[in-house]
N, C-alpha and C. Protein backbone atom coordinates (compact mmCIF):
# COMPACT_ATOMS: atom_id res chain seq x y z
N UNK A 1 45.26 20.57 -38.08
CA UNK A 1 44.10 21.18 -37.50
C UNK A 1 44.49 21.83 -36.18
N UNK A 2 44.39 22.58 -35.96
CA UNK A 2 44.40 23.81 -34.84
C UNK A 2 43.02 24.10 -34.30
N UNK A 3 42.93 23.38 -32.81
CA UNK A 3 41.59 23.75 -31.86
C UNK A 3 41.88 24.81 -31.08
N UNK A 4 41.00 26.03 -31.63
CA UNK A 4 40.73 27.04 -30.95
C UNK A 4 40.15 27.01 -29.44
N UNK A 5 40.16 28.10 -28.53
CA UNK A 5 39.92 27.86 -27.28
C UNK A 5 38.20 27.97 -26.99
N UNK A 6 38.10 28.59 -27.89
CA UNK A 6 36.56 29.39 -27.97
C UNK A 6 35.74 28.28 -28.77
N UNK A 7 35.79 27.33 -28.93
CA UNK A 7 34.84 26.60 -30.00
C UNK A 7 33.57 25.98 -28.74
N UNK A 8 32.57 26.11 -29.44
CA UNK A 8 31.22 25.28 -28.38
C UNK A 8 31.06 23.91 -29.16
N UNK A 9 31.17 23.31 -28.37
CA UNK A 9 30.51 21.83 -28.41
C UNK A 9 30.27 21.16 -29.54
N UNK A 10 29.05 21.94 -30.43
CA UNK A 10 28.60 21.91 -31.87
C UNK A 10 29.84 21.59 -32.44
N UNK A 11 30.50 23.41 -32.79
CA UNK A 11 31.51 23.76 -33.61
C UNK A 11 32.54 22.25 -33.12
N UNK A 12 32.76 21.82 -32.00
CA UNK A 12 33.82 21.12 -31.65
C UNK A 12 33.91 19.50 -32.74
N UNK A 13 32.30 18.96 -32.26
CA UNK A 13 31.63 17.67 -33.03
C UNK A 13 31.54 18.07 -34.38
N UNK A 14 31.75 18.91 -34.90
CA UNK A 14 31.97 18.90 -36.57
C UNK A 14 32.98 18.73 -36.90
N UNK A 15 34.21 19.17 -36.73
CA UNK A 15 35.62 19.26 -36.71
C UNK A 15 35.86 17.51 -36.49
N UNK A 16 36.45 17.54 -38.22
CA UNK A 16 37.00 16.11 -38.77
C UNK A 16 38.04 15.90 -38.00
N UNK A 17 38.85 14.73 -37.40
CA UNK A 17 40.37 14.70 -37.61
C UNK A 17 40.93 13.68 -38.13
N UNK A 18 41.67 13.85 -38.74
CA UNK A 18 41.98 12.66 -39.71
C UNK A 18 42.66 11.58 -38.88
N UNK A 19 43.27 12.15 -37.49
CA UNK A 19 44.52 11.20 -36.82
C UNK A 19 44.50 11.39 -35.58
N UNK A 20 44.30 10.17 -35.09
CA UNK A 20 44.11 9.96 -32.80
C UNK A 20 45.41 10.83 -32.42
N UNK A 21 46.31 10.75 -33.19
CA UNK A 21 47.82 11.29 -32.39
C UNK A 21 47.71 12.82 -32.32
N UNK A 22 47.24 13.04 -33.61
CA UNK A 22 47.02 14.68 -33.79
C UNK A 22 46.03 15.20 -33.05
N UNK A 23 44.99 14.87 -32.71
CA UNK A 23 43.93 14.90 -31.89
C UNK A 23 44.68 15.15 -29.94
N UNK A 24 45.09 14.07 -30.14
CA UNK A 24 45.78 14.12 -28.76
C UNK A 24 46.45 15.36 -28.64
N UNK A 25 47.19 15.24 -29.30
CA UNK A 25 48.63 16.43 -29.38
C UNK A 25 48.13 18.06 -29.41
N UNK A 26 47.09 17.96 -29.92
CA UNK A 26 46.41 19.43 -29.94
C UNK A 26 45.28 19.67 -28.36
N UNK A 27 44.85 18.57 -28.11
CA UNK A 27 43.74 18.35 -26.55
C UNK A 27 45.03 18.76 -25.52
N UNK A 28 46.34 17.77 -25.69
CA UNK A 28 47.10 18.46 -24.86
C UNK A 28 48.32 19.92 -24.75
N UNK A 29 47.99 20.29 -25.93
CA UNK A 29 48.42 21.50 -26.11
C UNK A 29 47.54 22.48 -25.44
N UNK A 30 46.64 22.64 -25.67
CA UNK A 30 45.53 23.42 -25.25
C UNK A 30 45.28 23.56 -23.51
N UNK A 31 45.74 22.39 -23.52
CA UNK A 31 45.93 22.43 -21.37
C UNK A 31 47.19 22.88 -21.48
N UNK A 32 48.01 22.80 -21.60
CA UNK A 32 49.37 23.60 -21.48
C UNK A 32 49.39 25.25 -21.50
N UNK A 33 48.98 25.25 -22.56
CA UNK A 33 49.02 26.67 -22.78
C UNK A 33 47.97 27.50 -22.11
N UNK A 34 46.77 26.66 -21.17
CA UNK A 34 45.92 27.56 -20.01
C UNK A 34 46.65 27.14 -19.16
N UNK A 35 47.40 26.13 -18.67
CA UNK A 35 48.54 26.11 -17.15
C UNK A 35 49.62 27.21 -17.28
N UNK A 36 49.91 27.49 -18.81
CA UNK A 36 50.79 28.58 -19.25
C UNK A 36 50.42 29.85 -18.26
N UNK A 37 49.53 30.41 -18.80
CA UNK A 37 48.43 31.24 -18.14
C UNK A 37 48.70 31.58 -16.70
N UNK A 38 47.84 30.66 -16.22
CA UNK A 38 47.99 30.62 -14.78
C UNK A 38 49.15 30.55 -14.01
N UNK A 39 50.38 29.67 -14.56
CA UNK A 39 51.51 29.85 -13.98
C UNK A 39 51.99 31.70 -14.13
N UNK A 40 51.55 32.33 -15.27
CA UNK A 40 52.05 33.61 -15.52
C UNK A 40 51.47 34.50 -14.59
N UNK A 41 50.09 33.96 -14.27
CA UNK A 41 49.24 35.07 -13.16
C UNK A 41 49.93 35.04 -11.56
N UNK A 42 50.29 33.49 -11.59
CA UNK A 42 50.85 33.46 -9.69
C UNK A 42 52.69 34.17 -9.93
N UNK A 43 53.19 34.10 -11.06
CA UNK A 43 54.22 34.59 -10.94
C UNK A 43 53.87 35.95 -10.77
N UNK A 44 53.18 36.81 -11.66
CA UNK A 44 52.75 38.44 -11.27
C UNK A 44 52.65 38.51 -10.54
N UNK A 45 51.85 38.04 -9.43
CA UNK A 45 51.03 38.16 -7.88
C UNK A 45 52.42 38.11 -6.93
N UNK A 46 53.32 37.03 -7.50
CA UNK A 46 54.41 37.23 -6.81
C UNK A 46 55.82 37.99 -6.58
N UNK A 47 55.51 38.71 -7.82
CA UNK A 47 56.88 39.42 -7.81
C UNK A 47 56.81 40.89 -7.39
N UNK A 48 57.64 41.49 -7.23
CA UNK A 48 56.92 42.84 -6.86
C UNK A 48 56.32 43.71 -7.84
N UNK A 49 55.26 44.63 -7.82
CA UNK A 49 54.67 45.33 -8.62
C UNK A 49 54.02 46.21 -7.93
N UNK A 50 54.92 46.97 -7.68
CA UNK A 50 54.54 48.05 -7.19
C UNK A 50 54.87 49.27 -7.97
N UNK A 51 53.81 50.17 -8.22
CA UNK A 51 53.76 51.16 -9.62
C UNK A 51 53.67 50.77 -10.72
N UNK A 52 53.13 49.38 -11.16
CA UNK A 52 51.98 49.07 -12.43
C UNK A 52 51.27 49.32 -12.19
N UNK A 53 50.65 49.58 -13.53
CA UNK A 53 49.29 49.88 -13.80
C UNK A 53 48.55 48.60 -14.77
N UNK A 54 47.03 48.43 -14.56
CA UNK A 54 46.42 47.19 -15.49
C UNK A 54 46.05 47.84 -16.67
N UNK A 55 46.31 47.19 -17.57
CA UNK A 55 45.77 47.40 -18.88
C UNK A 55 44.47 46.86 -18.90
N UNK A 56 43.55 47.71 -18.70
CA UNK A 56 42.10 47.51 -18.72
C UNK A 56 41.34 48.75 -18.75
N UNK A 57 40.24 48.47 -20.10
CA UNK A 57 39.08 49.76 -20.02
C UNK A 57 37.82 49.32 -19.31
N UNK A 58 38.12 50.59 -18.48
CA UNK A 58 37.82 50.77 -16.83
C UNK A 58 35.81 50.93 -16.76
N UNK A 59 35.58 51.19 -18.58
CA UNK A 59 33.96 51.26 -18.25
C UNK A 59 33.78 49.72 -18.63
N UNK A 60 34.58 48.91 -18.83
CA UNK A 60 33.97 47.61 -19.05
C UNK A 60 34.14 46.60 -17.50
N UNK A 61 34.42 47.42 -16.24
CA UNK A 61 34.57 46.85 -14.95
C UNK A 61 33.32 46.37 -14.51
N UNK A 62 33.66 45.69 -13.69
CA UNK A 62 31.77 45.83 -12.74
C UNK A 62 32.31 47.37 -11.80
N UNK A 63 31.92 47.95 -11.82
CA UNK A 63 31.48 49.21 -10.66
C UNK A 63 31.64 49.17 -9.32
N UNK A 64 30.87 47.61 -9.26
CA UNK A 64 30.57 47.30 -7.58
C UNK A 64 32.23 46.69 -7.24
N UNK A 65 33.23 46.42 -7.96
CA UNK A 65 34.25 45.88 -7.38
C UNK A 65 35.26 46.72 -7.04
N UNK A 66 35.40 48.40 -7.92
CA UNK A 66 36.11 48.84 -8.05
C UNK A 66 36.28 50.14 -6.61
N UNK A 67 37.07 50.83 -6.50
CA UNK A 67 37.74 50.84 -4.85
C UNK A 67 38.67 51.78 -5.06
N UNK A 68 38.43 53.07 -3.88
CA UNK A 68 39.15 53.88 -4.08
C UNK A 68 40.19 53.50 -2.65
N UNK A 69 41.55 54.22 -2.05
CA UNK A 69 42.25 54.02 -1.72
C UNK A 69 41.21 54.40 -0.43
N UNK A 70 40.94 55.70 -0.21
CA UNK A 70 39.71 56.04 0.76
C UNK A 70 38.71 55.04 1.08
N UNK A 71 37.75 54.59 -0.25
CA UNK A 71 36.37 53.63 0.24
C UNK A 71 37.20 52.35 1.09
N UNK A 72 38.66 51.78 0.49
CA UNK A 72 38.67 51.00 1.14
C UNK A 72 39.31 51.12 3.08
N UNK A 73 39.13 51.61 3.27
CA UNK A 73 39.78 52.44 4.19
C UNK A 73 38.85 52.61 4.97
N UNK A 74 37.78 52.78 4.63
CA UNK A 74 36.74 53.67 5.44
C UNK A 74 35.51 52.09 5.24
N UNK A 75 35.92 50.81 4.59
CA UNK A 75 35.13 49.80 5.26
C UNK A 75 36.04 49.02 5.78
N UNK A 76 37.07 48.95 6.00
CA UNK A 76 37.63 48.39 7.26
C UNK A 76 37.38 48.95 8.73
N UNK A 77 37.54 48.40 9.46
CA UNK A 77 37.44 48.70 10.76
C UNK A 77 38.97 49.50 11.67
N UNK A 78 38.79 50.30 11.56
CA UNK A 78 39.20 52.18 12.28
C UNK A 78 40.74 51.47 12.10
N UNK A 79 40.78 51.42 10.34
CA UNK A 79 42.21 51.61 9.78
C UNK A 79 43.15 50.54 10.49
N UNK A 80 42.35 49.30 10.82
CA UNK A 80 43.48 47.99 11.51
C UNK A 80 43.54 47.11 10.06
N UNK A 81 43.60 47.78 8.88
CA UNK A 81 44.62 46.79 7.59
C UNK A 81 44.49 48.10 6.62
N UNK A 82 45.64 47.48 5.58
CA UNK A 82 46.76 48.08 5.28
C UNK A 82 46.70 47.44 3.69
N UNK A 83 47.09 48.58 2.56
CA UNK A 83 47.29 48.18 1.42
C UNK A 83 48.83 47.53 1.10
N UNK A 84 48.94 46.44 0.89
CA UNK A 84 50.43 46.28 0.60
C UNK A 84 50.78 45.80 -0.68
N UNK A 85 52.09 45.47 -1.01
CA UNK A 85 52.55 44.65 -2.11
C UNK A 85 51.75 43.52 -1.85
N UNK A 86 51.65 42.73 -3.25
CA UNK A 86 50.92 41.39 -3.11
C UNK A 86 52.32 40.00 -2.71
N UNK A 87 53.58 40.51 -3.12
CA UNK A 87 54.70 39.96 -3.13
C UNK A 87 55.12 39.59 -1.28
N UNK A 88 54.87 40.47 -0.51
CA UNK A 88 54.50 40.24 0.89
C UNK A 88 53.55 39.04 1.44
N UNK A 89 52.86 38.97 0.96
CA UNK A 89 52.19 37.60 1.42
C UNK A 89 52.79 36.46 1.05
N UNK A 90 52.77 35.83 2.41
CA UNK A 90 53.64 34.21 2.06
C UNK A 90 52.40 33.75 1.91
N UNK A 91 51.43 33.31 2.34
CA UNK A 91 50.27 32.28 1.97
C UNK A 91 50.40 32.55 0.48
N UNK A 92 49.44 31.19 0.16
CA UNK A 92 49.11 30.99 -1.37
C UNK A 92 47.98 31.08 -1.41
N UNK A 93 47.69 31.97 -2.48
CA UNK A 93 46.15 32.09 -2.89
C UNK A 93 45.53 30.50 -3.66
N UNK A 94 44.16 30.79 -3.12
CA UNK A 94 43.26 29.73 -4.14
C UNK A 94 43.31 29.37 -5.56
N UNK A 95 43.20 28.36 -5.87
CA UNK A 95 43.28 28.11 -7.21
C UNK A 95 42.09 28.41 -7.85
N UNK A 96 40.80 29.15 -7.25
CA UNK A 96 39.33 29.27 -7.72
C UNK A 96 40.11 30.88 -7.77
N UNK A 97 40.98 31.29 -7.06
CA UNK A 97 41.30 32.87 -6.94
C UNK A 97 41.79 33.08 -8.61
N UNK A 98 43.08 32.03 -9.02
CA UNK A 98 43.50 32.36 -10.17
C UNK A 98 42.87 31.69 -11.07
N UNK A 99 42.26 31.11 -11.31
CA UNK A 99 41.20 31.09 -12.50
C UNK A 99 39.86 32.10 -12.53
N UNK A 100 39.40 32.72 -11.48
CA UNK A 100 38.86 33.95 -11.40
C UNK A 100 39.63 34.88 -12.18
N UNK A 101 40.70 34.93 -11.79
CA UNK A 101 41.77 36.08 -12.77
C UNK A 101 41.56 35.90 -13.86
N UNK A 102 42.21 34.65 -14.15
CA UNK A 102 42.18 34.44 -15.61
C UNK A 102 41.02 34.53 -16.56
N UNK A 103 39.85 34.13 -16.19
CA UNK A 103 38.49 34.08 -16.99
C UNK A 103 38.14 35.75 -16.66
N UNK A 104 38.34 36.62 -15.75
CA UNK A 104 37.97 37.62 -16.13
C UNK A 104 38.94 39.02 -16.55
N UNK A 105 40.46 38.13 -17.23
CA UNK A 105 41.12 38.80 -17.87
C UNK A 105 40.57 38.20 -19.35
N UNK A 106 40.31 37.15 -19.93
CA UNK A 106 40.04 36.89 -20.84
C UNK A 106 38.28 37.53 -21.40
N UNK A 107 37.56 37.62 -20.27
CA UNK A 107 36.57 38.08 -20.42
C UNK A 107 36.49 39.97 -20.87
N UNK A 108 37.39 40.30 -20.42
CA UNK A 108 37.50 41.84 -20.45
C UNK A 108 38.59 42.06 -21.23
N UNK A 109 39.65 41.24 -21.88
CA UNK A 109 40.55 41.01 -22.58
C UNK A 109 41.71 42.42 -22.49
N UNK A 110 41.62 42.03 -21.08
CA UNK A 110 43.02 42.76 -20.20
C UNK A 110 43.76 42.20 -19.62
N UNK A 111 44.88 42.81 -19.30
CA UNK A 111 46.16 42.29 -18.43
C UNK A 111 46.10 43.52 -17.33
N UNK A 112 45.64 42.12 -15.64
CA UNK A 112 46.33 43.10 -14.83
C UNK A 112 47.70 42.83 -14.10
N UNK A 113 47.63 44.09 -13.61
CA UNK A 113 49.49 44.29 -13.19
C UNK A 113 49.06 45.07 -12.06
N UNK A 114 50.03 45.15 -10.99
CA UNK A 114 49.93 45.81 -9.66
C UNK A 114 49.44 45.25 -8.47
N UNK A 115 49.72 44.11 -8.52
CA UNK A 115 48.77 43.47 -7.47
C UNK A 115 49.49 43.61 -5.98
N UNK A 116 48.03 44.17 -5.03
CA UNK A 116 48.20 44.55 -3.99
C UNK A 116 46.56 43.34 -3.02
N UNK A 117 47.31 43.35 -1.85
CA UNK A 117 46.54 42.59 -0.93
C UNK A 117 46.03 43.61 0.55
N UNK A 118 44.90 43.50 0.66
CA UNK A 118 44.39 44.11 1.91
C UNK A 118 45.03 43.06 3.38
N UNK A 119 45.79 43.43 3.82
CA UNK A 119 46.22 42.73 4.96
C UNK A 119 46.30 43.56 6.47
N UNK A 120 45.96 43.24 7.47
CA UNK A 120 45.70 43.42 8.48
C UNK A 120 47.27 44.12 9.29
N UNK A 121 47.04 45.10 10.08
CA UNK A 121 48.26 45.79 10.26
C UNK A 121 49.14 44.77 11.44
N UNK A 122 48.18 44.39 12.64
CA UNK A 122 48.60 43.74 13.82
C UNK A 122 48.32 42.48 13.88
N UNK A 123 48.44 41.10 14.19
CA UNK A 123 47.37 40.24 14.40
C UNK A 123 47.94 39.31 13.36
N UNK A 124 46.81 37.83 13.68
CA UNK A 124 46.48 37.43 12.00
C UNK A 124 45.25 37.64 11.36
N UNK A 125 44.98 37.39 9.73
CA UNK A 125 44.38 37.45 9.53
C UNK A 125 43.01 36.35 9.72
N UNK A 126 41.74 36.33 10.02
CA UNK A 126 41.09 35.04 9.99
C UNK A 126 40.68 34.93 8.55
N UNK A 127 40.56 35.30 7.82
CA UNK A 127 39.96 34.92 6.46
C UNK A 127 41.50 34.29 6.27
N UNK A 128 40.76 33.20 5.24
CA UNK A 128 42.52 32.24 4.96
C UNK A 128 43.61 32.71 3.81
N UNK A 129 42.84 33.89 3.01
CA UNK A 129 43.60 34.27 2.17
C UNK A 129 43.01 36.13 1.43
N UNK A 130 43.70 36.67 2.18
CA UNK A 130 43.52 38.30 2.33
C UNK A 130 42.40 38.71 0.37
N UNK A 131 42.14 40.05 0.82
CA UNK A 131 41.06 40.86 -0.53
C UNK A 131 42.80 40.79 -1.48
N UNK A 132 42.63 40.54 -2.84
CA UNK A 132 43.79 40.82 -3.83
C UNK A 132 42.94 41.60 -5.07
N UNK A 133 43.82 42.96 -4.80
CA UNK A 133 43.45 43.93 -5.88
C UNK A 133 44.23 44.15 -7.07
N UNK A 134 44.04 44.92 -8.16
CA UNK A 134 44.33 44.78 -9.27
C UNK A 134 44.81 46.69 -9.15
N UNK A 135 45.95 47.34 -9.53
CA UNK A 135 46.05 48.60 -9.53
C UNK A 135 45.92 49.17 -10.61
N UNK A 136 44.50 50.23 -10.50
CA UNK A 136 43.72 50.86 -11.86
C UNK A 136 44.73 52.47 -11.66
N UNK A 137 44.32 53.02 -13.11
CA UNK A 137 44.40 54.28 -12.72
C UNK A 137 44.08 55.34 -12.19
N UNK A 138 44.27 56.69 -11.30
CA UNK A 138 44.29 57.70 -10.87
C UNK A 138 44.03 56.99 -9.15
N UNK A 139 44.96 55.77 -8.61
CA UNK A 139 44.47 55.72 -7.37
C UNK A 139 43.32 54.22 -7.18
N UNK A 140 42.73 53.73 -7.96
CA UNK A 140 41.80 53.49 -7.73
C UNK A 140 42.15 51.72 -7.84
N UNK A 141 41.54 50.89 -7.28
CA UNK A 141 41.98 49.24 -7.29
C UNK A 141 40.68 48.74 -7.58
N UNK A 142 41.04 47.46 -8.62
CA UNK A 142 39.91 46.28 -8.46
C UNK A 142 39.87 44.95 -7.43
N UNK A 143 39.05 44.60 -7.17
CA UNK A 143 38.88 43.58 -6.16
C UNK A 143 38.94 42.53 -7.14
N UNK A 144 39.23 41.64 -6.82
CA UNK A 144 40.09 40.08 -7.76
C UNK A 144 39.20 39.32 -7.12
N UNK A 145 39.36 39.00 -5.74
CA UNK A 145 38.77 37.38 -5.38
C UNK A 145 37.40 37.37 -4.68
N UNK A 146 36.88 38.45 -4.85
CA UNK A 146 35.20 38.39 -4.23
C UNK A 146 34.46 39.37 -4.51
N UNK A 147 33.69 39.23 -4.19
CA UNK A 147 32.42 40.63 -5.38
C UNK A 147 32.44 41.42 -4.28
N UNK A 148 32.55 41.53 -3.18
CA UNK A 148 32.76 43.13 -2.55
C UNK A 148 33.19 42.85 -1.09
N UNK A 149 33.76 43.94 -0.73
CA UNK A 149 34.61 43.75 0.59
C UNK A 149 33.24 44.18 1.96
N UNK A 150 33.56 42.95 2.74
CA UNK A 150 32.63 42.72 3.47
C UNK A 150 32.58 43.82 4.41
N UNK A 151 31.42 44.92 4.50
CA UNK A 151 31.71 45.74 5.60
C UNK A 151 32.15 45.27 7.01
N UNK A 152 32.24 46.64 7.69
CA UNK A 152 32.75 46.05 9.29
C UNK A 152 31.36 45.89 9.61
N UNK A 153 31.81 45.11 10.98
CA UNK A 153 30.96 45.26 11.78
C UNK A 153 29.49 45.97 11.80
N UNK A 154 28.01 46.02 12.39
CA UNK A 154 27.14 47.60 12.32
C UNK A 154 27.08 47.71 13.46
N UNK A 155 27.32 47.07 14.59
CA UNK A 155 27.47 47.59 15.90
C UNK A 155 29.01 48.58 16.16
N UNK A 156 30.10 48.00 15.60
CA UNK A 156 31.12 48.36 15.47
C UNK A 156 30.95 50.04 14.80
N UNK A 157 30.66 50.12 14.23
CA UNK A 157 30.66 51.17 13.05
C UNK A 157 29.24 52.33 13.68
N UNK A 158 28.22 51.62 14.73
CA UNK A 158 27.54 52.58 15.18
C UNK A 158 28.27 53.37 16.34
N UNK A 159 28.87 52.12 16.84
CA UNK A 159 29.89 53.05 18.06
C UNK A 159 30.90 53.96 17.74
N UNK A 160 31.65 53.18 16.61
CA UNK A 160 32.51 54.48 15.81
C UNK A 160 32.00 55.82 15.79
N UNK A 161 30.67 56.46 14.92
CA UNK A 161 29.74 57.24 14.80
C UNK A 161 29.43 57.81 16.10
N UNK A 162 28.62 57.42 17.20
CA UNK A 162 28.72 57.66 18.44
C UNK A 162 29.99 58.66 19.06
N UNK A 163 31.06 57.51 19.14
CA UNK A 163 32.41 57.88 19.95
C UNK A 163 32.39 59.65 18.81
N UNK A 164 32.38 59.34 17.88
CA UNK A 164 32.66 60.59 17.48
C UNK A 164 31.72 61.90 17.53
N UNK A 165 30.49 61.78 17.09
CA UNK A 165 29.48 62.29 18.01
C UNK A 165 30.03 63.01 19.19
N UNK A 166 30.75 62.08 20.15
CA UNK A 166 30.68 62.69 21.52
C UNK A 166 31.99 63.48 21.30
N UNK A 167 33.00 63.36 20.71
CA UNK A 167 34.36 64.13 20.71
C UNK A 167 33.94 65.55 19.99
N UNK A 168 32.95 65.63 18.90
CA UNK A 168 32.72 66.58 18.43
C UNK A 168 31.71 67.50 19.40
N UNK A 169 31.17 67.34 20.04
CA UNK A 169 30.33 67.49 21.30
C UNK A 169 31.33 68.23 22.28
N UNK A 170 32.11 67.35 22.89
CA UNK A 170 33.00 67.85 23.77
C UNK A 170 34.34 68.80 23.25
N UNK A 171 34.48 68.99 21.77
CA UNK A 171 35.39 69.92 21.42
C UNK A 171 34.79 70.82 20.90
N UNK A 172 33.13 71.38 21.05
CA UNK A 172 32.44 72.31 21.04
C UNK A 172 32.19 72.76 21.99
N UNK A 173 32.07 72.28 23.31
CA UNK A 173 31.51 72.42 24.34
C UNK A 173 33.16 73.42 24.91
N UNK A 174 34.38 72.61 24.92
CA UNK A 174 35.61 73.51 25.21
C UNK A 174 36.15 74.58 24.90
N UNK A 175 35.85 74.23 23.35
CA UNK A 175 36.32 75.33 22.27
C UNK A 175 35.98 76.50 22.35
N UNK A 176 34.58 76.84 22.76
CA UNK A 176 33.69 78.23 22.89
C UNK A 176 34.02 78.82 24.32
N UNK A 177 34.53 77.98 25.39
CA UNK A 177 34.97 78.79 26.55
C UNK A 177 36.26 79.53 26.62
C-alpha cells in the first residue's frame, strides 16, 4: 500500500493495512520525502542563482506579490537596499519561510529558481530576515515570505515629494534666466 500525500482524513480511515510495520514504514517515508523537499528549497536559496528563471504560470500568481525591479525600488526608502543574490545572506531564513515555499510551490505546481533577497545597502538590517524573491520573467520577482513589501515611511515619502517639489521649483526658477 502506497499513502499518497493528498489523501483527507476520510480517504485516509478507509485505507485497510494489513501490517503495523508497513504502516510505519510508509508514515515514515512520507516525512522523509517532505524533509526531502525542504532540504532541496534551502539548498536553492543557497547556492548561487543568478540568471534562473521559475518555472511558473505567471496568471496563476497572486498579483499583489508580484514586483517589478522599479516598484520595488520606488517602495523602499530613496534606494538605501539593494537586489542581491540570495546566496549572500549568511542569516538563515525561517522555517515558516520554507514551508511557505513549499506549499505554494505545490499549490501552483511550480519550481522556483533565482532567488534574490532585498537587503539594505549600508547598515543592518532590523527585520530579522530580509523580503526573498523568486525571479519571474521579463524582469519581474515574486515575494516568497510576506504578502507585500511594507511601504516606507508617509512622513518620509511626503518629504521626499516636497524636497523634490522644491528642486523642480528652483531648476525652473534658474533655468529661464
Amino acid at each position: 500500500m502506497k499513502v499518497a500525500r493528498f489523501y483527507s482524513e476520510g480517504e485516509l480511515s478507509a485505507i485497510r493495512v494489513t501490517n503495523v510495520e508497513e504502516t510505519i514504514f510508509e508514515v515514515k517515508n512520507l516525512f522523509a520525502c517532505e524533509q526531502l523537499i525542504e532540504e532541496q528549497i534551502v539548498s536553492m536559496i543557497r547556492q548561487n542563482n543568478l540568471g534562473e528563471l521559475s518555472e511558473v504560470d505567471e496568471l496563476r500568481l497572486d498579483f499583489n506579490r508580484i514586483y517589478s525591479k522599479k516598484a520595488i525600488q520606488s517602495k523602499t526608502r530613496f534606494g538605501r537596499y539593494k537586489l542581491v543574490d540570495s546566496c549572500q545572506f549568511k542569516g538563515a531564513f525561517s522555517v515558516q519561510t520554507i514551508l511557505d515555499i513549499k506549499n505554494e510551490q505545490r499549490y501552483l505546481s511550480a519550481k522556483f529558481n533565482g532567488y534574490v533577497v532585498l537587503s539594505k545597502r549600508f547598515g543592518k538590517e532590523k527585520r530579522n530576515e530580509p523580503y526573498l524573491f523568486a525571479s519571474l520573467k521579463n524582469g519581474y520577482f515574486y515575494l516568497l515570505n510576506a504578502e507585500e513589501i511594507s511601504s516606507s515611511n508617509i512622513v518620509l515619502n511626503s518629504f521626499k515629494k516636497t524636497f523634490s517639489w522644491i528642486q523642480k521649483k528652483i531648476f525652473f526658477k534658474t533655468s529661464s534666466k
